[in-house]
N, C-alpha and C. Protein backbone atom coordinates (compact mmCIF):
# COMPACT_ATOMS: atom_id res chain seq x y z
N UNK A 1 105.73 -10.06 106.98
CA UNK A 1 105.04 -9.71 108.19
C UNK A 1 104.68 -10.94 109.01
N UNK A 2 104.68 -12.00 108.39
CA UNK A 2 104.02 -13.26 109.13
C UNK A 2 105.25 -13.61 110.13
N UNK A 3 106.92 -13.39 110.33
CA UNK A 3 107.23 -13.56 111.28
C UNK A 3 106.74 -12.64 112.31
N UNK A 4 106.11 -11.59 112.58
CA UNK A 4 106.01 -11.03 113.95
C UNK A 4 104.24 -11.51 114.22
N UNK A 5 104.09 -12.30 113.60
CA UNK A 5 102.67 -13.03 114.30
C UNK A 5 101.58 -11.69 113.92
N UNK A 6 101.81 -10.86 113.03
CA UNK A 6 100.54 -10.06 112.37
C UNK A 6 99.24 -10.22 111.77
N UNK A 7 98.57 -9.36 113.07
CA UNK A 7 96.66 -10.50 112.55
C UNK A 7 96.08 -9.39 111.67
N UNK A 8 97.15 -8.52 110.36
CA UNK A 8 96.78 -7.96 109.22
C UNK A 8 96.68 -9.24 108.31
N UNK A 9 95.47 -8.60 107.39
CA UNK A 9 95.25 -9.86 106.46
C UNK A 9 96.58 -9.49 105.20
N UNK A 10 96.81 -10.74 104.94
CA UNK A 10 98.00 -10.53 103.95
C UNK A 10 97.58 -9.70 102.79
N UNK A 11 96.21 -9.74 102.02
CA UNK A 11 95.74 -8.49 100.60
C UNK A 11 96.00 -6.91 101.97
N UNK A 12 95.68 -6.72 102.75
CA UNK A 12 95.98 -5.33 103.47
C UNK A 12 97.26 -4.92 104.32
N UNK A 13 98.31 -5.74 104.09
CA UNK A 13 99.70 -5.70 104.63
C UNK A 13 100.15 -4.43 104.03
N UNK A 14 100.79 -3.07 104.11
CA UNK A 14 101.21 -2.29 103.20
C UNK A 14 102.63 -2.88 102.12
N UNK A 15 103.19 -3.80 102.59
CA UNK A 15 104.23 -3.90 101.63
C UNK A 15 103.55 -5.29 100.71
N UNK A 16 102.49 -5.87 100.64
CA UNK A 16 101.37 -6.22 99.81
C UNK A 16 100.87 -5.66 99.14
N UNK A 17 100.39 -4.47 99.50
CA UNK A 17 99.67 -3.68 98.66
C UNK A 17 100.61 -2.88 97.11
N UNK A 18 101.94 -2.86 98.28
CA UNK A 18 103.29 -2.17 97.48
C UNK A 18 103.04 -3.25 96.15
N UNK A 19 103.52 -4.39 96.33
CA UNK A 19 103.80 -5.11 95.36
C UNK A 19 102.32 -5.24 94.31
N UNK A 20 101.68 -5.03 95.13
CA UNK A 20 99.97 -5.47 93.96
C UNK A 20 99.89 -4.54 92.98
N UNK A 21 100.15 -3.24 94.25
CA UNK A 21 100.55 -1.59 93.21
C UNK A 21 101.40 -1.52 92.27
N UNK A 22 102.56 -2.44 92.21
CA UNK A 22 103.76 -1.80 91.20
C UNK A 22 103.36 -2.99 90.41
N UNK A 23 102.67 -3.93 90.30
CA UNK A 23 102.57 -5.28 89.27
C UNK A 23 101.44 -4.31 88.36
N UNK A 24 100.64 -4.02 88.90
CA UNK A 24 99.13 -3.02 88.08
C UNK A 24 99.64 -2.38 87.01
N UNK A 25 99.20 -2.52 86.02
CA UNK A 25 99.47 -1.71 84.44
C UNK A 25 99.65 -0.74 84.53
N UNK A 26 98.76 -0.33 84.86
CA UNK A 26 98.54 1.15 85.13
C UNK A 26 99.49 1.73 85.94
N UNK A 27 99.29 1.51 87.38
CA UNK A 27 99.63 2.19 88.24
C UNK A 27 102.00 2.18 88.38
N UNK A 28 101.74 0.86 87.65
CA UNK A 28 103.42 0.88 87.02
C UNK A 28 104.04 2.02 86.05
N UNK A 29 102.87 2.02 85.27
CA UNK A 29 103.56 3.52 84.41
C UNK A 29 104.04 4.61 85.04
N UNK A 30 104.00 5.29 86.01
CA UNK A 30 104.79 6.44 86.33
C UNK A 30 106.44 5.75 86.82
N UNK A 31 106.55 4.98 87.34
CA UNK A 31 107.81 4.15 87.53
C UNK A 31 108.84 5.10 86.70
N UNK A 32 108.44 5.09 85.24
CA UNK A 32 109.34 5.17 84.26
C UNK A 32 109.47 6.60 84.07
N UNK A 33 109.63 8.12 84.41
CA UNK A 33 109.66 8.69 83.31
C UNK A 33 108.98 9.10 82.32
N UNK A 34 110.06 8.83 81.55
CA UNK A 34 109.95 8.90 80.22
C UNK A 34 108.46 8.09 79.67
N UNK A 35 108.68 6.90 79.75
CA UNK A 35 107.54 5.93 78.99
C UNK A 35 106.12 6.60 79.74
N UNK A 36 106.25 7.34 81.16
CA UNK A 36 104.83 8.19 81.56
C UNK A 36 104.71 8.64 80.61
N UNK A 37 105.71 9.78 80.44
CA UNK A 37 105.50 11.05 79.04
C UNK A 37 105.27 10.84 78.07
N UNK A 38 105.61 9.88 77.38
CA UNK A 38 104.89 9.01 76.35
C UNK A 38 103.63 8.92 76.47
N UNK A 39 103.15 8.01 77.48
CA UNK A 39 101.76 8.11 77.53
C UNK A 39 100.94 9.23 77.54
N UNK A 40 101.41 10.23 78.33
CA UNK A 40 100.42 11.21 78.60
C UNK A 40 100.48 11.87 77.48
N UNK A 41 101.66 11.96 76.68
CA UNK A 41 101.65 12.80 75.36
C UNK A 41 100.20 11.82 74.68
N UNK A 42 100.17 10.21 74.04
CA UNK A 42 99.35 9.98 73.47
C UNK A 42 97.83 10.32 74.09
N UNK A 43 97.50 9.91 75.66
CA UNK A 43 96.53 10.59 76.05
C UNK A 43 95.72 12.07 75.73
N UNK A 44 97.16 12.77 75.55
CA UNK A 44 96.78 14.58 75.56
C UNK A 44 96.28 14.41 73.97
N UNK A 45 97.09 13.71 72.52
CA UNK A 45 96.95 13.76 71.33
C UNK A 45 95.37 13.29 71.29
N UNK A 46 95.10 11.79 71.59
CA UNK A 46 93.67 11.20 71.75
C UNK A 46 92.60 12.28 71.95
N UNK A 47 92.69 12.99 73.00
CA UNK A 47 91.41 13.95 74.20
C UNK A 47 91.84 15.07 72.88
N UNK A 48 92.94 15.09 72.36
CA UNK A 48 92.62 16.82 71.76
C UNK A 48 91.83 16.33 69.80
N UNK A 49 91.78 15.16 69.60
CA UNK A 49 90.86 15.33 68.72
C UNK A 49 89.90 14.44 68.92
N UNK A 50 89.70 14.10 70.08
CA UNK A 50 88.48 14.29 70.54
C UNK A 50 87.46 15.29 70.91
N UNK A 51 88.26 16.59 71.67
CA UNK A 51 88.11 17.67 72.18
C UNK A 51 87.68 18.75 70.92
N UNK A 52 88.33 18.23 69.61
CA UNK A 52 88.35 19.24 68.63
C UNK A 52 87.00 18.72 67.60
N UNK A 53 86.82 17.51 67.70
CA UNK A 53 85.79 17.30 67.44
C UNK A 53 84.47 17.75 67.77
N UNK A 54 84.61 17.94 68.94
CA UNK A 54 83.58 18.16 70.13
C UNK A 54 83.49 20.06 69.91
N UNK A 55 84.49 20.71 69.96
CA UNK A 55 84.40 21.89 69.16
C UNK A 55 83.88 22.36 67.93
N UNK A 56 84.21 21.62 67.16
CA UNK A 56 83.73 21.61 65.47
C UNK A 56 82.31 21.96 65.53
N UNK A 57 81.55 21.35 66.16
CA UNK A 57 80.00 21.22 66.20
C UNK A 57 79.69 23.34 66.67
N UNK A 58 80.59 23.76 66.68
CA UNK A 58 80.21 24.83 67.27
C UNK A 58 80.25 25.73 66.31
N UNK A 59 79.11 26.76 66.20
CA UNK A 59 79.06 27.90 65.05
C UNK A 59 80.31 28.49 64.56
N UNK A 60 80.66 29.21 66.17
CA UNK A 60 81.62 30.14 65.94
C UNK A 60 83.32 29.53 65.54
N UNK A 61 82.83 27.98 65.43
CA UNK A 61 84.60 27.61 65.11
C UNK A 61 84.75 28.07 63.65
N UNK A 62 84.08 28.29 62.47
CA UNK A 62 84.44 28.50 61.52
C UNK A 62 85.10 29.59 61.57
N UNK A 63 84.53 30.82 62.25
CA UNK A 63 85.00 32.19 62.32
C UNK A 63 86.19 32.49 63.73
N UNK A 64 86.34 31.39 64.09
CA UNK A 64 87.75 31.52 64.86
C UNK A 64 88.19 30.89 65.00
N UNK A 65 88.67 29.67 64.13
CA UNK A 65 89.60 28.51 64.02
C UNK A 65 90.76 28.45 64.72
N UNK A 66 91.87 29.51 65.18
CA UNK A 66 92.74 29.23 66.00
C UNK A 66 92.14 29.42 67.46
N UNK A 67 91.29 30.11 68.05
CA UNK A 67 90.88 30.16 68.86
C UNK A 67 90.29 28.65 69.60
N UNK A 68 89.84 28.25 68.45
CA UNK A 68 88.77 26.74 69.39
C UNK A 68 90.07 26.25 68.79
N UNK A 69 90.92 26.11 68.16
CA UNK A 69 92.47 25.16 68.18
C UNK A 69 92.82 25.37 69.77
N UNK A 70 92.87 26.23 70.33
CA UNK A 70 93.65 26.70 71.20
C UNK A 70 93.02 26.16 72.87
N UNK A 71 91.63 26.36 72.81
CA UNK A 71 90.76 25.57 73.26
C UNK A 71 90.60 24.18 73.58
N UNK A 72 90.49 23.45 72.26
CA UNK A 72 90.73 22.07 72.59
C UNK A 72 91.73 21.74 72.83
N UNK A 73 93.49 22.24 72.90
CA UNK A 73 94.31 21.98 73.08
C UNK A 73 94.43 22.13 74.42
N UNK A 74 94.24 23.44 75.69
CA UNK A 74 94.25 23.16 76.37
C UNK A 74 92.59 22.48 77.07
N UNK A 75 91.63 22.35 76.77
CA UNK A 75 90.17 21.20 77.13
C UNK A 75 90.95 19.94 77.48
N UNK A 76 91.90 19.62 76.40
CA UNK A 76 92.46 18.25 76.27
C UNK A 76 93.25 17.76 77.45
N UNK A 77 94.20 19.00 77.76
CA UNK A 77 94.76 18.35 79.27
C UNK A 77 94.22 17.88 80.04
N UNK A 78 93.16 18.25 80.01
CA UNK A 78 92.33 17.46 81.56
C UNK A 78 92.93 16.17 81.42
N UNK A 79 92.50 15.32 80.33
CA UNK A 79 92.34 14.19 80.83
C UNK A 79 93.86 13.83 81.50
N UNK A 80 95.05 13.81 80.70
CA UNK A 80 95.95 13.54 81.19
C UNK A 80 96.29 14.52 82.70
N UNK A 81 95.75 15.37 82.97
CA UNK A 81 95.94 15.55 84.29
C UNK A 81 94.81 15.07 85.22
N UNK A 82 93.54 14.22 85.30
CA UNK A 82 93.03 13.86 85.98
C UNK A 82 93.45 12.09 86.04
N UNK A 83 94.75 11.67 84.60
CA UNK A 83 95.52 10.35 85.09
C UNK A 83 96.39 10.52 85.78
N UNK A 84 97.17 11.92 86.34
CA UNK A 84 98.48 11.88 86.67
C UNK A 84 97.63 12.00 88.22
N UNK A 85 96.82 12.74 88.67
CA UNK A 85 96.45 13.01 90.30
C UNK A 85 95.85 11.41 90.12
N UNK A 86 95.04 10.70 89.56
CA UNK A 86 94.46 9.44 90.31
C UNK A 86 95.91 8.51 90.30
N UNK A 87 97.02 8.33 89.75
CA UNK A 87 97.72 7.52 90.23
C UNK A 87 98.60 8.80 91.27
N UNK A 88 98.65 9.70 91.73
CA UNK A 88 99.14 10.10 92.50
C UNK A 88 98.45 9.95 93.62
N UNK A 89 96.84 10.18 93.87
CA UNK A 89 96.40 9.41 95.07
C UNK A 89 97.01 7.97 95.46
N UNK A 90 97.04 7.34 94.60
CA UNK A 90 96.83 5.96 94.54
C UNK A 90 98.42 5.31 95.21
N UNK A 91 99.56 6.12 94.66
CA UNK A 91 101.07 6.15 95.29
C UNK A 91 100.81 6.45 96.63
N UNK A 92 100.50 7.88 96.83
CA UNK A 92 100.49 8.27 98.03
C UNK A 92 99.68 7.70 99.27
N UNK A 93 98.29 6.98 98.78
CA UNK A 93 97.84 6.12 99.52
C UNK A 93 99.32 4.84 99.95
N UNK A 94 99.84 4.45 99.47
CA UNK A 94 100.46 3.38 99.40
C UNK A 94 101.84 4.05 100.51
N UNK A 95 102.44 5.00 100.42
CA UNK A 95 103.32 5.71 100.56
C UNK A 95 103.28 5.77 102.35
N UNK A 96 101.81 6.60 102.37
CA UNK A 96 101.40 6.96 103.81
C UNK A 96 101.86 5.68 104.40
N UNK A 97 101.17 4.33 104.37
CA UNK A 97 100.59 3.37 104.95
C UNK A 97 101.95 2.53 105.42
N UNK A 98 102.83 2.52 104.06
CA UNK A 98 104.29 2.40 103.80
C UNK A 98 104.97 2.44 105.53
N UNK A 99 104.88 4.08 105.18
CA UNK A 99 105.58 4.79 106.44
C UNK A 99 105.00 5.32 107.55
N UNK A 100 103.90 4.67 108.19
CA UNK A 100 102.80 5.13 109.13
C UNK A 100 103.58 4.11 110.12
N UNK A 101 103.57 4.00 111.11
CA UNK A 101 104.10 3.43 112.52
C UNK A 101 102.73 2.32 112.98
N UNK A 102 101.41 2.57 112.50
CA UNK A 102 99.99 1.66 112.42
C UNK A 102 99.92 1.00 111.16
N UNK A 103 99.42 0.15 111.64
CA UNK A 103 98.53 -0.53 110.23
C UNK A 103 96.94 -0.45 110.58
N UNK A 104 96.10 -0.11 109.80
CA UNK A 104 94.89 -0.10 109.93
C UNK A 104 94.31 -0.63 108.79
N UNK A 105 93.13 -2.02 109.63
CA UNK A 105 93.02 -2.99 108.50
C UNK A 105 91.53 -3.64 109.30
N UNK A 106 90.64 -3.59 108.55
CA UNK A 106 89.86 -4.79 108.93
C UNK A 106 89.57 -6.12 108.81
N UNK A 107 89.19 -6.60 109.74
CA UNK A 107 89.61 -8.39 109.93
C UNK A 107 88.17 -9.11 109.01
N UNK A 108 86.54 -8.42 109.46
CA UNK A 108 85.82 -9.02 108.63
C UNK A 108 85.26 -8.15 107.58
N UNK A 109 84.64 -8.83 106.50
CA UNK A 109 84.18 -7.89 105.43
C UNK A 109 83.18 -6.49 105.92
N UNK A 110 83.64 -6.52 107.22
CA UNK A 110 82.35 -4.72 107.85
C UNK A 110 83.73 -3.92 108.27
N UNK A 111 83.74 -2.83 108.50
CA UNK A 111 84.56 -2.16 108.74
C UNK A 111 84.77 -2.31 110.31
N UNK A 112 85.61 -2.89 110.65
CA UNK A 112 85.74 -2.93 112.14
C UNK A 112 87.11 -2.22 112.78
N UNK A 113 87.54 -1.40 111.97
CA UNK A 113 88.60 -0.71 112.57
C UNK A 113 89.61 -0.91 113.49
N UNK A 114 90.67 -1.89 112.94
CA UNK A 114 91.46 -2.47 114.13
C UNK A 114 92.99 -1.83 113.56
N UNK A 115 93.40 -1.50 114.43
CA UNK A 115 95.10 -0.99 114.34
C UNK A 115 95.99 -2.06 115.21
N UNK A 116 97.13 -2.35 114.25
CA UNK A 116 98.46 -2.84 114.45
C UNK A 116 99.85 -2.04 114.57
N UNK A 117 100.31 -2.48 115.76
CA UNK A 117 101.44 -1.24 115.64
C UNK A 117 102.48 -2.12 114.89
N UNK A 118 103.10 -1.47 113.97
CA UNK A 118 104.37 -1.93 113.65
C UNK A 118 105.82 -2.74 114.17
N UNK A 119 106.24 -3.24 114.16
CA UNK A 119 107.43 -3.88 115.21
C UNK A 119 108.68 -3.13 114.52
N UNK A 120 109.66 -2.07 115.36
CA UNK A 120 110.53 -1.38 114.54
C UNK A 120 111.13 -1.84 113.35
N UNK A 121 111.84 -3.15 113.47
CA UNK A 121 112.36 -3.62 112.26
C UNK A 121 111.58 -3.87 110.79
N UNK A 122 109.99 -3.86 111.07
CA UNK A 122 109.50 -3.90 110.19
C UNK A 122 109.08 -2.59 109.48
N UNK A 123 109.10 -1.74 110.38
CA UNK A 123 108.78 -0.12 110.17
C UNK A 123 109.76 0.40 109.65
N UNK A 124 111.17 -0.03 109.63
CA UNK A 124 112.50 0.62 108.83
C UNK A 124 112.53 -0.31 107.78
N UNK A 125 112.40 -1.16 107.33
CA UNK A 125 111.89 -2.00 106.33
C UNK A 125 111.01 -1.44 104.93
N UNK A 126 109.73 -1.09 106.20
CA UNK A 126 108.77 -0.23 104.99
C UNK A 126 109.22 0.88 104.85
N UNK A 127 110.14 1.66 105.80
CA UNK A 127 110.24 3.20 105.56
C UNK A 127 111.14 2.97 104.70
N UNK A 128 111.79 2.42 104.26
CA UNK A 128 112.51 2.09 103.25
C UNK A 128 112.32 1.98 102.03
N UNK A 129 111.12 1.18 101.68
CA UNK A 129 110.47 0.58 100.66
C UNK A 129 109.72 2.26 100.28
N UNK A 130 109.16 2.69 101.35
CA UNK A 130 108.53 4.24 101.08
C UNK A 130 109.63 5.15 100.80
N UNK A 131 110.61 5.40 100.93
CA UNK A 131 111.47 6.38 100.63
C UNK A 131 112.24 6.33 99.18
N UNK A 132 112.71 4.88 99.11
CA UNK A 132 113.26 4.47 97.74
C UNK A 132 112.17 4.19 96.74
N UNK A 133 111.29 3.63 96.75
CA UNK A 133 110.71 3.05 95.55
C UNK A 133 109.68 4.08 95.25
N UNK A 134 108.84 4.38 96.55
CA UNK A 134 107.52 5.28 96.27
C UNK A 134 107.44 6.83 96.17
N UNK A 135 108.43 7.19 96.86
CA UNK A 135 108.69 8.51 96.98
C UNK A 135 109.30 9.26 95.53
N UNK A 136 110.34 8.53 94.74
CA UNK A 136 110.40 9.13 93.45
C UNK A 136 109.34 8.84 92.71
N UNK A 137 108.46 8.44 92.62
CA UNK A 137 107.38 8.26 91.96
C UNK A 137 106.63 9.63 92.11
N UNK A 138 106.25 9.73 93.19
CA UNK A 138 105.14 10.58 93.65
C UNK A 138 106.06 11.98 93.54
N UNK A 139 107.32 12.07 93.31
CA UNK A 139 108.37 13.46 93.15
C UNK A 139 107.96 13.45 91.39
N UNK A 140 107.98 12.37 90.49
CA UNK A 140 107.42 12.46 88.98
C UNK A 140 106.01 12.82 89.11
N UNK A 141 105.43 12.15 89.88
CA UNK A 141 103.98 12.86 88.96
C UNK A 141 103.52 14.25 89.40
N UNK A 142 104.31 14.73 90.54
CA UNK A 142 104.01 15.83 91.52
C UNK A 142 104.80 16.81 90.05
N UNK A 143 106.22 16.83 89.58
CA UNK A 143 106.60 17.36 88.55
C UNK A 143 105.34 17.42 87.53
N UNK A 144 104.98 16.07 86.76
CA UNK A 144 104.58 16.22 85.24
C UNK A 144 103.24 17.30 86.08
N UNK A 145 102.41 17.04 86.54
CA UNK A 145 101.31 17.90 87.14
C UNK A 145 101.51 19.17 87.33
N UNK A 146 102.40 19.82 87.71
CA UNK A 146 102.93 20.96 87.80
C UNK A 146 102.95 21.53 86.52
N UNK A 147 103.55 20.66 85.32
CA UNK A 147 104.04 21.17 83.74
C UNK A 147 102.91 21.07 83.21
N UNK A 148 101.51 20.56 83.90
CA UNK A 148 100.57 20.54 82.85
C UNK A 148 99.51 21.67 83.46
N UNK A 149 99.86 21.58 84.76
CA UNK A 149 99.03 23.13 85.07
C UNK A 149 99.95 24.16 84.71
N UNK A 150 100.93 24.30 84.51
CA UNK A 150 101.49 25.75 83.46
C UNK A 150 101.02 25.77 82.35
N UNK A 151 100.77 24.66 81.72
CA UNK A 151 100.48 24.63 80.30
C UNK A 151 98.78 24.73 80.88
N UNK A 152 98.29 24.76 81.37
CA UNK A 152 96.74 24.81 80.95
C UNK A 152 96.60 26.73 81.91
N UNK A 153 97.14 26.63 82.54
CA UNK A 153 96.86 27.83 82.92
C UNK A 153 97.54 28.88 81.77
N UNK A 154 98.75 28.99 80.88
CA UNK A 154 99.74 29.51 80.35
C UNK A 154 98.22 29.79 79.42
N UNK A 155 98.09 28.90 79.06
CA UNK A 155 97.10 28.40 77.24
C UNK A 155 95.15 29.61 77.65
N UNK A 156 95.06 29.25 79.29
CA UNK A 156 93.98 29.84 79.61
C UNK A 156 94.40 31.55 79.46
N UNK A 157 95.65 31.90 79.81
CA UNK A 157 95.62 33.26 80.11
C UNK A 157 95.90 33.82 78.53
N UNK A 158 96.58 32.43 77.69
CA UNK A 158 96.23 33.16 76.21
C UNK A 158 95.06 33.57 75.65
N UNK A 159 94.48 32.24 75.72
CA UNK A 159 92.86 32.47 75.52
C UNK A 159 92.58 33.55 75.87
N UNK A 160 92.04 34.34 77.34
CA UNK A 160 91.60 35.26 77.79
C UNK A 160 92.10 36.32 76.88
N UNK A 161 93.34 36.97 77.13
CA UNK A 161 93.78 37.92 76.71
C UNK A 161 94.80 38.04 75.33
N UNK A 162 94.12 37.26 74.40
CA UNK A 162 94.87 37.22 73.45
C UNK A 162 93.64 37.17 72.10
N UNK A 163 93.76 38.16 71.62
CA UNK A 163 92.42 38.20 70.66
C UNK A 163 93.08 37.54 69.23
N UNK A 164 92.66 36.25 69.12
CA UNK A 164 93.04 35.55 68.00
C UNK A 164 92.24 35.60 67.17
């Protein structure tokens, strides 16, 4: 950006932010796939005996053991679905800004609300960087999120109507 004389600060440049975003531990894991699903599988294993722990304490688990199984199994998704939406904000923040025609950035530490328009070549540049790199990302976690609200809704409508 520093050839078109841009008075964005370089930490709030969007294809800055791109790179700060995909270096982040975290926010690198959906990149992959597979190695996500990995994670979220160990996440979901972690939260569900945690979750089952957290059940145990309860009277009625003795007298319905598959039931609070069934329970903490789906309790447990949360967590891995409240990791898959915060790095999906967190893409899509990046994504927008990517492919927005403005930059909106403040110059001192107060919010002073200043917009930069893009210079085309730099705007097909980022729309670029937003279409290839960020956009399959945010098509994975938009998927795994989907498979984990079937599974928590699937597991809820067992619960309900399934006298175990």
């Amino acid at each position: 950006m520093s050839e078109f004389n841009c008075p964005v600060p370089k930490e709030q440049q969007p294809t800055n932010e791109f790179i700060e975003l995909s270096k982040s531990k975290i926010f690198s894991w959906p990149k992959s796939k597979k190695l996500f699903s990995i994670i979220l599988l160990r996440f979901w294993l972690a939260s569900f005996i945690l979750f089952l722990i957290i059940s145990s304490g309860s009277i009625y688990f003795k007298t319905a053991l598959l039931k609070y199984l069934l329970l903490s199994l789906i309790s447990s998704l949360s967590i891995p679905l409240l990791l898959t939406i915060r790095l999906y904000l967190g893409w899509n923040h990046i994504f927008k800004r990517l492919s927005s025609e403005k930059v909106e950035y403040e110059e001192s530490g107060w919010y002073d609300g200043q917009i930069w328009i893009k210079p085309l070549t730099l705007k097909e540049k980022e729309s670029l960087i937003a279409s290839i790199e960020v956009k399959p990302i945010l098509k994975n976690l938009t998927q795994i999120s989907s498979i984990i609200l079937i599974l928590v809704l699937s597991g809820i409508l067992l619960f309900k109507y399934n006298s175990i």
